[in-house]
PDB file of N, CA and C in Angstrom:
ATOM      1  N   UNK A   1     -11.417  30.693 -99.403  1.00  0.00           N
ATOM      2  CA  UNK A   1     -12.561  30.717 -98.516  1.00  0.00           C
ATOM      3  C   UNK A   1     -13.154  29.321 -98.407  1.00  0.00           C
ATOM      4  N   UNK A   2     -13.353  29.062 -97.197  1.00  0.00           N
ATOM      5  CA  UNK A   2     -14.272  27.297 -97.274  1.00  0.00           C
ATOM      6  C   UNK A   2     -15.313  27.972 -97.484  1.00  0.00           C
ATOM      7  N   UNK A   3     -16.341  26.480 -97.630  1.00  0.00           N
ATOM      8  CA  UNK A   3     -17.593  26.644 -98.395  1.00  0.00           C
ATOM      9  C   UNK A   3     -18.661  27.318 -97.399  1.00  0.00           C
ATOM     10  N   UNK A   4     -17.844  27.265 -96.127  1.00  0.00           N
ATOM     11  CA  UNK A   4     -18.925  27.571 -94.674  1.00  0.00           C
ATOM     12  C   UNK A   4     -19.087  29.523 -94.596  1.00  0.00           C
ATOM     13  N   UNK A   5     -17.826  30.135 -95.125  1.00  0.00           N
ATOM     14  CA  UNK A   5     -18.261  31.685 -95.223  1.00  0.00           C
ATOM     15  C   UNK A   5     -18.594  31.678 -96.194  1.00  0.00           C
ATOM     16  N   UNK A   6     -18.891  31.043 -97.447  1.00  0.00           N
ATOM     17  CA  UNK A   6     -20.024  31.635 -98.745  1.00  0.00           C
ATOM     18  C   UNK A   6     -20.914  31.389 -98.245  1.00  0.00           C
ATOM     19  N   UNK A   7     -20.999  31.045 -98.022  1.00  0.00           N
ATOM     20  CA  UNK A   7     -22.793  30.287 -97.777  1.00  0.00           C
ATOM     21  C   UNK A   7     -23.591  32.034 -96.828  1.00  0.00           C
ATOM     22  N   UNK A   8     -24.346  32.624 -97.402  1.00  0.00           N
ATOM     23  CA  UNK A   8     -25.288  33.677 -96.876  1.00  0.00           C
ATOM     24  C   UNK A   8     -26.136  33.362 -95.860  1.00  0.00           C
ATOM     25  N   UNK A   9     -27.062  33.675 -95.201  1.00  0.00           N
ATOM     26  CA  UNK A   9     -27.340  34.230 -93.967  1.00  0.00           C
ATOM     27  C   UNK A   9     -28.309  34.630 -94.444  1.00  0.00           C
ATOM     28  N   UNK A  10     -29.840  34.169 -94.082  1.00  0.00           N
ATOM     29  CA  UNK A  10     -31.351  34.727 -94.569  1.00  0.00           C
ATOM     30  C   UNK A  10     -31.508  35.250 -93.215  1.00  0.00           C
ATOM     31  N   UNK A  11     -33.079  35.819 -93.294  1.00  0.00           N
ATOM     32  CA  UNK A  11     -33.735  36.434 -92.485  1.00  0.00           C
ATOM     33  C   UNK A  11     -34.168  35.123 -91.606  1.00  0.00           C
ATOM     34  N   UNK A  12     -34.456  34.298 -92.508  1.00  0.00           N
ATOM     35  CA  UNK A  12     -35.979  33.494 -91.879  1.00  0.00           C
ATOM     36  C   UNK A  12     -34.241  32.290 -91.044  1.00  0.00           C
ATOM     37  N   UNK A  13     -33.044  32.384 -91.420  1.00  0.00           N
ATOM     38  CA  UNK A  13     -31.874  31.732 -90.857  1.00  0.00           C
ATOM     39  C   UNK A  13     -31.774  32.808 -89.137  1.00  0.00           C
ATOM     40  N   UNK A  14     -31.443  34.007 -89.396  1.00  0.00           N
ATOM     41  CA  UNK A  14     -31.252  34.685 -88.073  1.00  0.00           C
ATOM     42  C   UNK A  14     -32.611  34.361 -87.115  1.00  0.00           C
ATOM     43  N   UNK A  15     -33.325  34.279 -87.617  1.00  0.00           N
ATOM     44  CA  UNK A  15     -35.214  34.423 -86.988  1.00  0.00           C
ATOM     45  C   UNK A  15     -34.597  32.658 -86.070  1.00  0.00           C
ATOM     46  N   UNK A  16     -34.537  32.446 -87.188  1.00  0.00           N
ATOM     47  CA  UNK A  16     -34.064  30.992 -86.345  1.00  0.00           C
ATOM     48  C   UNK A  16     -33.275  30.598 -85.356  1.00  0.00           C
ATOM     49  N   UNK A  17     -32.128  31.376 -85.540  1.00  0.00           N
ATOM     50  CA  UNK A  17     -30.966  30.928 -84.551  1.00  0.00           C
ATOM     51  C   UNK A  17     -31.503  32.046 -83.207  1.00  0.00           C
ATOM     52  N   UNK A  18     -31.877  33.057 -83.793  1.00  0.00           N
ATOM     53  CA  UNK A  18     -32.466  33.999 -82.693  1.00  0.00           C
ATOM     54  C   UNK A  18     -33.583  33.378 -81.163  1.00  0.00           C
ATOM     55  N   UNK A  19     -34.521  32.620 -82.366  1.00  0.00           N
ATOM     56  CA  UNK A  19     -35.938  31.842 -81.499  1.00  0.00           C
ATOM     57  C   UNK A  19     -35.299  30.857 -80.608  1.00  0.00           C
ATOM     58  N   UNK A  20     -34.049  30.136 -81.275  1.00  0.00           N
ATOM     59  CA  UNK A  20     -33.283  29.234 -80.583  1.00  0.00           C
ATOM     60  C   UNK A  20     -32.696  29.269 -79.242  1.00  0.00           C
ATOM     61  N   UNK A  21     -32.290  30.829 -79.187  1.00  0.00           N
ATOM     62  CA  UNK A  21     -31.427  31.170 -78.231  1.00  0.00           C
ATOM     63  C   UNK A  21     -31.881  32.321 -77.146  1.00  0.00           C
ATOM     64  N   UNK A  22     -33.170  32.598 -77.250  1.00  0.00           N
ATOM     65  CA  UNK A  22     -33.801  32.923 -76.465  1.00  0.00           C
ATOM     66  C   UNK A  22     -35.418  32.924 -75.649  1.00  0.00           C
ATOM     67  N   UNK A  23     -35.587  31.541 -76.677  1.00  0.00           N
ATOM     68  CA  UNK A  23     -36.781  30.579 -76.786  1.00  0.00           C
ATOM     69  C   UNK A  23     -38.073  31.560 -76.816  1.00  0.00           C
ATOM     70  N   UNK A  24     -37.983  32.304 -77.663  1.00  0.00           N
ATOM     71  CA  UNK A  24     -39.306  32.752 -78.364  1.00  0.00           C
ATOM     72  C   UNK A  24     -39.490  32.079 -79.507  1.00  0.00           C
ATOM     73  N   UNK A  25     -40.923  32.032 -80.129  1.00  0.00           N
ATOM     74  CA  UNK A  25     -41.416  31.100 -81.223  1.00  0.00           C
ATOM     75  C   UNK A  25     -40.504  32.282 -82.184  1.00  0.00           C
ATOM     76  N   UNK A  26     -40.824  30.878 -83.333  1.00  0.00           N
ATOM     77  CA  UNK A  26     -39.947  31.828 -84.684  1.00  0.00           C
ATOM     78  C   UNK A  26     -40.091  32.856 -85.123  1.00  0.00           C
ATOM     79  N   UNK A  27     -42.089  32.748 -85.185  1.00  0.00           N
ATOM     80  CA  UNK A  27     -43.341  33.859 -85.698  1.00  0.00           C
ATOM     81  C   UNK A  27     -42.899  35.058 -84.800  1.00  0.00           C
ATOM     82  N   UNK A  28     -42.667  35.079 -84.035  1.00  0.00           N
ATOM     83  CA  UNK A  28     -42.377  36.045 -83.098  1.00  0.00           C
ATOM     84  C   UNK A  28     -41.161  36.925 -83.085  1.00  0.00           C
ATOM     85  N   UNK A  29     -39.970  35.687 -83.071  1.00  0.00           N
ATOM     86  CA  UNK A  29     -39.043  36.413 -83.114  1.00  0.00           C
ATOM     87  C   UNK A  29     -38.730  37.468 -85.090  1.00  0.00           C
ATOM     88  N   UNK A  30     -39.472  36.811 -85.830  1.00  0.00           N
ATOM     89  CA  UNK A  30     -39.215  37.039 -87.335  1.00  0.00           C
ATOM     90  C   UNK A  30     -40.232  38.752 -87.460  1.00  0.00           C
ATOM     91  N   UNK A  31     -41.051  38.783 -86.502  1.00  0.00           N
ATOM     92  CA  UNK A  31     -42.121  39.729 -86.386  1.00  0.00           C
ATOM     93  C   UNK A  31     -41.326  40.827 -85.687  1.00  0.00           C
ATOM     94  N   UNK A  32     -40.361  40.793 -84.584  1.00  0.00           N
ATOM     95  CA  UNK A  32     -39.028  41.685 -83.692  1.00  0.00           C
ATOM     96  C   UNK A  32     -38.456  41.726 -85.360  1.00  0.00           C
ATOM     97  N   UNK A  33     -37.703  41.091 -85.880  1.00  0.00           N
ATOM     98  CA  UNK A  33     -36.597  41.451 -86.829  1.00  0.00           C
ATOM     99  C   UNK A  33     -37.180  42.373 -88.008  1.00  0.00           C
ATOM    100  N   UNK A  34     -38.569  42.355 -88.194  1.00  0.00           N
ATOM    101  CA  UNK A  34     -39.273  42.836 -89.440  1.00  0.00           C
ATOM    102  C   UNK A  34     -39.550  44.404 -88.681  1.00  0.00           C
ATOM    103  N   UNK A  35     -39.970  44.329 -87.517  1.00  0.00           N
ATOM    104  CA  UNK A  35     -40.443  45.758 -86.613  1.00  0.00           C
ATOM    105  C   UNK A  35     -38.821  46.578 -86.625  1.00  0.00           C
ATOM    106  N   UNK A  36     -37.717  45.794 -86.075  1.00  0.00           N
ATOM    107  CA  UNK A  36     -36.620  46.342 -86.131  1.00  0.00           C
ATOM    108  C   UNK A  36     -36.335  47.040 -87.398  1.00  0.00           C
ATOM    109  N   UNK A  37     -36.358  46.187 -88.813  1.00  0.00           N
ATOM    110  CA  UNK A  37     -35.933  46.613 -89.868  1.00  0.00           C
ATOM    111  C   UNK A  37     -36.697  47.666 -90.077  1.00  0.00           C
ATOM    112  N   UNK A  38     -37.698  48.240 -89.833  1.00  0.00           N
ATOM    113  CA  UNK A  38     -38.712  48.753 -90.273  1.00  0.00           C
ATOM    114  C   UNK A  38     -38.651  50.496 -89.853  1.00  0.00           C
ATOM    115  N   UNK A  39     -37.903  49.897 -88.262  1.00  0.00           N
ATOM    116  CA  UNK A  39     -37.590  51.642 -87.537  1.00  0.00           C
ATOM    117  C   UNK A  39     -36.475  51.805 -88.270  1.00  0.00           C
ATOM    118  N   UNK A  40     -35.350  51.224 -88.929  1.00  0.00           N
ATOM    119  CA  UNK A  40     -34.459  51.183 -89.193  1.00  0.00           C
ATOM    120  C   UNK A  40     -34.887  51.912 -90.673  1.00  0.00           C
ATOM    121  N   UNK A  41     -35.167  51.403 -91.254  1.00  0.00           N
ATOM    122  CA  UNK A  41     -35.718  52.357 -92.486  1.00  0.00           C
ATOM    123  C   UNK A  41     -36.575  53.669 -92.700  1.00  0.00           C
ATOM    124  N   UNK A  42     -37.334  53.655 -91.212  1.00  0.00           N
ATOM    125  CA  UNK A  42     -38.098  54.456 -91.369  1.00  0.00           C
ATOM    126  C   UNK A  42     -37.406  55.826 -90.888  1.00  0.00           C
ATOM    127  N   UNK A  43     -36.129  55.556 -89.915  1.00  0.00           N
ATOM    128  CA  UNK A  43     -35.483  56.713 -89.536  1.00  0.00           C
ATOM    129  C   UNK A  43     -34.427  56.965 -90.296  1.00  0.00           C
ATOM    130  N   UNK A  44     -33.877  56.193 -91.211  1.00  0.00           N
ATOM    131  CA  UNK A  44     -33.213  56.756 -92.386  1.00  0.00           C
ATOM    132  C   UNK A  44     -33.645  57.835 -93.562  1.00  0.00           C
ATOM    133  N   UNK A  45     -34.916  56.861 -93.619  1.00  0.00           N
ATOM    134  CA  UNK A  45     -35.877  57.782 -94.915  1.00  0.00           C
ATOM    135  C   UNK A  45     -36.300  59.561 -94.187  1.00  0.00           C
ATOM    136  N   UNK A  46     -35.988  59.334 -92.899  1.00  0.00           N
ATOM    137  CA  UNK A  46     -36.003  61.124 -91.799  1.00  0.00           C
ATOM    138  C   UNK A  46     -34.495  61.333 -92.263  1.00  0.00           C
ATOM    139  N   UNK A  47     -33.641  60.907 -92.640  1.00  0.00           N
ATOM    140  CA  UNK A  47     -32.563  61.269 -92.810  1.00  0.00           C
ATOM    141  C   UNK A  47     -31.618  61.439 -90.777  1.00  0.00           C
ATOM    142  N   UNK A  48     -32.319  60.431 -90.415  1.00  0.00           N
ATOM    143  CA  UNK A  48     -31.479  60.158 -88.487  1.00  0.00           C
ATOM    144  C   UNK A  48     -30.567  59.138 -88.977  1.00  0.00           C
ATOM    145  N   UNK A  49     -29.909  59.173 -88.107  1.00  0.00           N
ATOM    146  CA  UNK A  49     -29.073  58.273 -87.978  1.00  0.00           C
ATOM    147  C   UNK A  49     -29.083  56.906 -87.012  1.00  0.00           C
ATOM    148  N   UNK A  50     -28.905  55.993 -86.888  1.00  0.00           N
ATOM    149  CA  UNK A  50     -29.404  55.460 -86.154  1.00  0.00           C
ATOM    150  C   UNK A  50     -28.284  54.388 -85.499  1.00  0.00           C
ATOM    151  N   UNK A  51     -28.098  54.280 -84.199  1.00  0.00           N
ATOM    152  CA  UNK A  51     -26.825  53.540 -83.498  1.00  0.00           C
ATOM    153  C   UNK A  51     -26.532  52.963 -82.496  1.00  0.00           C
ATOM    154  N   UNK A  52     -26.113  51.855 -83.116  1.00  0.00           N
ATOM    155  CA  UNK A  52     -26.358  50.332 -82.418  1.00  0.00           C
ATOM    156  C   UNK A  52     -25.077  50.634 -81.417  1.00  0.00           C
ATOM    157  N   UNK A  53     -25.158  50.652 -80.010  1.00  0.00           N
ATOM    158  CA  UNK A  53     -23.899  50.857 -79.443  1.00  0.00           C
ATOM    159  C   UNK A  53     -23.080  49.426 -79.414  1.00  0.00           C
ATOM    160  N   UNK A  54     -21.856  48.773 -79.354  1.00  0.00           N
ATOM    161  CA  UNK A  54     -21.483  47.552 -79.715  1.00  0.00           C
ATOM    162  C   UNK A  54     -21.395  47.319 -81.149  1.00  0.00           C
ATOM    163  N   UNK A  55     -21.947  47.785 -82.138  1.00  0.00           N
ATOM    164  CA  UNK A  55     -22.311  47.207 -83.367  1.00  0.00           C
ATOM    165  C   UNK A  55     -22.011  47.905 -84.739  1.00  0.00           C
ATOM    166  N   UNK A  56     -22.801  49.391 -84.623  1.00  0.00           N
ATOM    167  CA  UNK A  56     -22.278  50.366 -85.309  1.00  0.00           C
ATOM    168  C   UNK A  56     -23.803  51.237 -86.008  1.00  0.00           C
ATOM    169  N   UNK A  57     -23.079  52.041 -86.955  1.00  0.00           N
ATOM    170  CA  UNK A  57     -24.188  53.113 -86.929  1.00  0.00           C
ATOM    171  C   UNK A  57     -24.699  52.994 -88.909  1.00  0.00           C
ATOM    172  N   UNK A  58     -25.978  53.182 -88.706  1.00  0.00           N
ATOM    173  CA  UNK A  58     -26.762  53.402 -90.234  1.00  0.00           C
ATOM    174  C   UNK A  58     -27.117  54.688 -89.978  1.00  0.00           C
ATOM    175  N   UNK A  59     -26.748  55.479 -91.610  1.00  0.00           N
ATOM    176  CA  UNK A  59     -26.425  56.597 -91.722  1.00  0.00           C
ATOM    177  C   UNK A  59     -27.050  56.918 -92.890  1.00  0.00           C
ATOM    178  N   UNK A  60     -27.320  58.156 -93.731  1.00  0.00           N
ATOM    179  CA  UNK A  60     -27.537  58.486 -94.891  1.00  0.00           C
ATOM    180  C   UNK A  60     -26.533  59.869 -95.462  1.00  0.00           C
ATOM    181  N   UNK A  61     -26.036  58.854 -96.571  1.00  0.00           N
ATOM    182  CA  UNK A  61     -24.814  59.838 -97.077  1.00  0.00           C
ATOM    183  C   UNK A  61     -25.736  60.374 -98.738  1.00  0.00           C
ATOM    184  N   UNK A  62     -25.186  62.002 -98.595  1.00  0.00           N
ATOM    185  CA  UNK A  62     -25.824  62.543-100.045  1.00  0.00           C
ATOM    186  C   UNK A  62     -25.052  61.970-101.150  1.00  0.00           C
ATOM    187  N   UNK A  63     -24.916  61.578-102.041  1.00  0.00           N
ATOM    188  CA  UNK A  63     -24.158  61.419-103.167  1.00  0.00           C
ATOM    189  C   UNK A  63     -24.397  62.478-104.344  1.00  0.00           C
ATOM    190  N   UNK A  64     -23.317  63.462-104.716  1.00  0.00           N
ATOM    191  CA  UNK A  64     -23.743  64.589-105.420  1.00  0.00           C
ATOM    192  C   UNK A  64     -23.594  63.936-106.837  1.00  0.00           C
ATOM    193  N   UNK A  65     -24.405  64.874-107.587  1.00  0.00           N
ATOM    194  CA  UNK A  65     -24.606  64.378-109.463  1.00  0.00           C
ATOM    195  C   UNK A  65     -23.247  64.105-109.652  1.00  0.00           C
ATOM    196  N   UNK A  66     -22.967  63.606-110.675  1.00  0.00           N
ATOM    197  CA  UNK A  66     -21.719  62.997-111.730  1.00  0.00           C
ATOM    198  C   UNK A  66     -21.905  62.791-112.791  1.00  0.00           C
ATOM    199  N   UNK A  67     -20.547  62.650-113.582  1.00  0.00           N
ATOM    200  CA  UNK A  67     -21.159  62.501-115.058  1.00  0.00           C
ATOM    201  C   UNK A  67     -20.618  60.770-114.823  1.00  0.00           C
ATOM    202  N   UNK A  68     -21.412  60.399-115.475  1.00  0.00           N
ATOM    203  CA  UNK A  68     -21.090  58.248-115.596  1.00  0.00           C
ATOM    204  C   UNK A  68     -20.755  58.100-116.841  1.00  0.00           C
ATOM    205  N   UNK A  69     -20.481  56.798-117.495  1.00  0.00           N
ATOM    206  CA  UNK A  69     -20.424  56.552-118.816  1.00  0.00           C
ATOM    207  C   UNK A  69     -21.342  55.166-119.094  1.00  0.00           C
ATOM    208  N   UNK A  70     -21.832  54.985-120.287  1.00  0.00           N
ATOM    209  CA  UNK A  70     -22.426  53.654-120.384  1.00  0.00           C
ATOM    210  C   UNK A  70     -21.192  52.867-120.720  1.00  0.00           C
ATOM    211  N   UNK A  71     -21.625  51.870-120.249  1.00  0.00           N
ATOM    212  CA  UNK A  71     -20.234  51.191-120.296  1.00  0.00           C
ATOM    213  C   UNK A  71     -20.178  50.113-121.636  1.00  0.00           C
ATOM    214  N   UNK A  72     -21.388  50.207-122.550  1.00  0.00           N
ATOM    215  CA  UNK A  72     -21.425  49.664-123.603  1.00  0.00           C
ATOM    216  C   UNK A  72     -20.856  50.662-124.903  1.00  0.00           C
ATOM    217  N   UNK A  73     -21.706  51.508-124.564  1.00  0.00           N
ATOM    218  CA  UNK A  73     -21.452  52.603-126.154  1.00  0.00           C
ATOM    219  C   UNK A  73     -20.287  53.967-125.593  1.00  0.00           C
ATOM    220  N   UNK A  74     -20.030  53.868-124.429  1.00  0.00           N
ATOM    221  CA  UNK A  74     -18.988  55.031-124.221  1.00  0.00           C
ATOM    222  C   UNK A  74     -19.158  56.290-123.636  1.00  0.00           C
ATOM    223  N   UNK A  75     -20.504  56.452-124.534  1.00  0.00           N
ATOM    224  CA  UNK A  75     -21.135  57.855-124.120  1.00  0.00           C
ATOM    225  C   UNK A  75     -21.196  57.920-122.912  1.00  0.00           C
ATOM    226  N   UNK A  76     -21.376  59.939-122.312  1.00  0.00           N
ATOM    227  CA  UNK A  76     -21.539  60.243-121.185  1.00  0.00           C
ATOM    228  C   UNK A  76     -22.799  60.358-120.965  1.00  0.00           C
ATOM    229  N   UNK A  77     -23.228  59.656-119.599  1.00  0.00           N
ATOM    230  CA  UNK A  77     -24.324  60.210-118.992  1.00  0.00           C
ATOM    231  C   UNK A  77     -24.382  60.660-117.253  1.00  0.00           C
ATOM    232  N   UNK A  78     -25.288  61.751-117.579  1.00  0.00           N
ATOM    233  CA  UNK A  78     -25.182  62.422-116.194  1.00  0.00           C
ATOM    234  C   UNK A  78     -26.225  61.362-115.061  1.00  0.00           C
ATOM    235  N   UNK A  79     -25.665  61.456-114.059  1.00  0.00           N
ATOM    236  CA  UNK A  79     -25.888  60.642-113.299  1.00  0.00           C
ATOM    237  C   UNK A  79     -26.777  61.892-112.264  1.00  0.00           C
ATOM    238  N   UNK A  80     -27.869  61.781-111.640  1.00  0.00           N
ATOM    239  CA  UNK A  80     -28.496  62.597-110.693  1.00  0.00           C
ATOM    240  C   UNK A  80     -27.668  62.541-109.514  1.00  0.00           C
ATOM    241  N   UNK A  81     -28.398  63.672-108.612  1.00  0.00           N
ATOM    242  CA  UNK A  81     -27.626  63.365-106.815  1.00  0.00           C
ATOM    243  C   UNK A  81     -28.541  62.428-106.323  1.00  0.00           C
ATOM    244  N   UNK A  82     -28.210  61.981-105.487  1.00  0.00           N
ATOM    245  CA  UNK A  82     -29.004  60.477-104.499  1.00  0.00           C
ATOM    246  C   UNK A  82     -28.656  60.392-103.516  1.00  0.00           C
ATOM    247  N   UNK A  83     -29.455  59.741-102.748  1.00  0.00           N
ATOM    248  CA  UNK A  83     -29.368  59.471-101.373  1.00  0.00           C
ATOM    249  C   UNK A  83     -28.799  58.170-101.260  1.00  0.00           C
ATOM    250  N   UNK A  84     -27.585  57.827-100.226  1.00  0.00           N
ATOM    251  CA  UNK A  84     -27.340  56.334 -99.937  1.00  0.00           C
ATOM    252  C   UNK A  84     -27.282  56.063 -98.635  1.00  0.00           C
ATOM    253  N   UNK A  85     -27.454  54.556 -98.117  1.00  0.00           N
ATOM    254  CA  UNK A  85     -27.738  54.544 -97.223  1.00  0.00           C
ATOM    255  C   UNK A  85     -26.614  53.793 -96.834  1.00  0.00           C
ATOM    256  N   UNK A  86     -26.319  54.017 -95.311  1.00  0.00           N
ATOM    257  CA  UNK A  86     -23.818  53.498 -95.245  1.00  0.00           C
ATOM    258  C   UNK A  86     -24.486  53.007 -93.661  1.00  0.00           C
ATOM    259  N   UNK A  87     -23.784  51.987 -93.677  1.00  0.00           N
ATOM    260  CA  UNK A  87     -23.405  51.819 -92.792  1.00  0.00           C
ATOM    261  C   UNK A  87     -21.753  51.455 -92.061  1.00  0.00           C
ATOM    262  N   UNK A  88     -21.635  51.969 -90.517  1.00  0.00           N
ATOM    263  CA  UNK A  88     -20.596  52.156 -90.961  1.00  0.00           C
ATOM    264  C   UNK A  88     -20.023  51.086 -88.771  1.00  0.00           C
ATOM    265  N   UNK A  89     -19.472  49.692 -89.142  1.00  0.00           N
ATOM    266  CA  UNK A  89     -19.491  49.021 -87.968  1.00  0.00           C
ATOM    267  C   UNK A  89     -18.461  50.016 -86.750  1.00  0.00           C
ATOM    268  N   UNK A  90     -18.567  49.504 -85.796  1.00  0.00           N
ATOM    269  CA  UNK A  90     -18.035  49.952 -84.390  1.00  0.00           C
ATOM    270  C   UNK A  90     -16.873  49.289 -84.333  1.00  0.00           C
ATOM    271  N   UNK A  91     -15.959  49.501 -83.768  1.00  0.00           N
ATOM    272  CA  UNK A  91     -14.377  48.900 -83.987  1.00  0.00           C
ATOM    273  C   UNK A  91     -14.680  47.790 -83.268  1.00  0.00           C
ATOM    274  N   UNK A  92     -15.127  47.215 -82.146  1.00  0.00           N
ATOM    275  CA  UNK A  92     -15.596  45.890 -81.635  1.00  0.00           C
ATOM    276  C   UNK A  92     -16.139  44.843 -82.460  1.00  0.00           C
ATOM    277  N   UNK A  93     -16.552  45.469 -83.739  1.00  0.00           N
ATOM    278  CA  UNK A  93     -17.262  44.619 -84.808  1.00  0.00           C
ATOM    279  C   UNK A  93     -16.156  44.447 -85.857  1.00  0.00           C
ATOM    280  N   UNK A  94     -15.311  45.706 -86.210  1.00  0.00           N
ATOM    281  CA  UNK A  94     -14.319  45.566 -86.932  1.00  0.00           C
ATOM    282  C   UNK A  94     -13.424  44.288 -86.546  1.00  0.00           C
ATOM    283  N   UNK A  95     -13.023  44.903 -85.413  1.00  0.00           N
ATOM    284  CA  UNK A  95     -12.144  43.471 -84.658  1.00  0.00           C
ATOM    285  C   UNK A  95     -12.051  42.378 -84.544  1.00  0.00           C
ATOM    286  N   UNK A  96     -13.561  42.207 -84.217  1.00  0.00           N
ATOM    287  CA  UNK A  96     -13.953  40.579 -84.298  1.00  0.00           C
ATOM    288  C   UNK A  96     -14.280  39.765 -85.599  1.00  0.00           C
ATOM    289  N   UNK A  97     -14.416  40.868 -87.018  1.00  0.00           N
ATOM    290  CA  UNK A  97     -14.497  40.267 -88.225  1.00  0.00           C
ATOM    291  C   UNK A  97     -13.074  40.243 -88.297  1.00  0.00           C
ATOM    292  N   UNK A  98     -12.100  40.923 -88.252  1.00  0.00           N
ATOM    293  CA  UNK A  98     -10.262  40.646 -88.665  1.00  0.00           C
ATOM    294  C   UNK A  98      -9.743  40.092 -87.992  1.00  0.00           C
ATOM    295  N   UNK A  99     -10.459  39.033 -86.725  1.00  0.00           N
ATOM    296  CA  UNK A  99      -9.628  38.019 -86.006  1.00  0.00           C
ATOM    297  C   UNK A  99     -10.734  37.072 -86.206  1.00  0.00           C
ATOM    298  N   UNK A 100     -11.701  36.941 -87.293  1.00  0.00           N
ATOM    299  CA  UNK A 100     -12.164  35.468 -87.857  1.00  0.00           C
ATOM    300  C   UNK A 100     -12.979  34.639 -86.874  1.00  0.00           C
ATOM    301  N   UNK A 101     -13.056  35.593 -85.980  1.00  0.00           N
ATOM    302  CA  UNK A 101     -13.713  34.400 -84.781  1.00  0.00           C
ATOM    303  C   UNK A 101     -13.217  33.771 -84.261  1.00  0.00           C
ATOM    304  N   UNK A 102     -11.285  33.832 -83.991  1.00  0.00           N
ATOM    305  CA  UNK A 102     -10.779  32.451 -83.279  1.00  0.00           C
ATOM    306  C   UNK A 102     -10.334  33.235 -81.604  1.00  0.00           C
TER     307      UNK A 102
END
C-alpha cells in the first residue's frame, strides 16, 4: 500500500473538500454532514433502514447471544444478543473500490 491509502479521511477533511467543491463555507457544509449523520443514526436506532441510491444501504442486523471465550484465562463467557449496525455498498461502489480509481 503507498502511504497515500493509509492515510484516513476525517470529518472536518470531507467538510473540506465538500465546501471546496460546492462553495459553501466549511461551518456550513460540516453542520449538512453532522445533520446527515444524525438522521442516519437516528433511523437506525428505529431499526429503518436507510438507502443511499448510487452508494448503498445502512441497516441494523440482530446478532443472537453466543457463548465467547476470554481470550486470556480460557474461560467461557456468554456473550448477550445485540444490535449491529452493517452497512452494506451498492455494486457501483463495489466496482469503483476493485478498479482503484484508474
Amino acid at each position: 500500500m503507498s502511504a497515500e491509502t493509509e492515510q484516513n479521511v476525517t470529518k472536518a477533511d470531507l467538510a473540506r473538500e465538500i465546501a471546496d467543491q460546492i462553495g459553501l463555507t466549511r461551518t456550513a457544509t460540516q453542520a449538512v454532514i453532522d445533520g446527515f449523520l444524525a438522521a442516519v443514526v437516528l433511523n437506525l436506532e428505529q431499526h429503518r433502514s436507510v438507502q443511499l441510491r448510487g452508494f448503498g444501504t445502512f441497516t441494523v442486523k440482530e446478532r443472537a447471544a453466543r457463548t465467547g471465550r476470554n481470550p486470556r484465562t480460557g474461560d467461557e463467557v456468554p456473550v448477550p444478543p445485540r444490535n449491529a449496525p452493517v452497512f452494506r455498498p451498492c455494486r457501483e461502489l463495489r466496482d469503483a473500490v476493485a478498479e482503484g480509481g484508474e
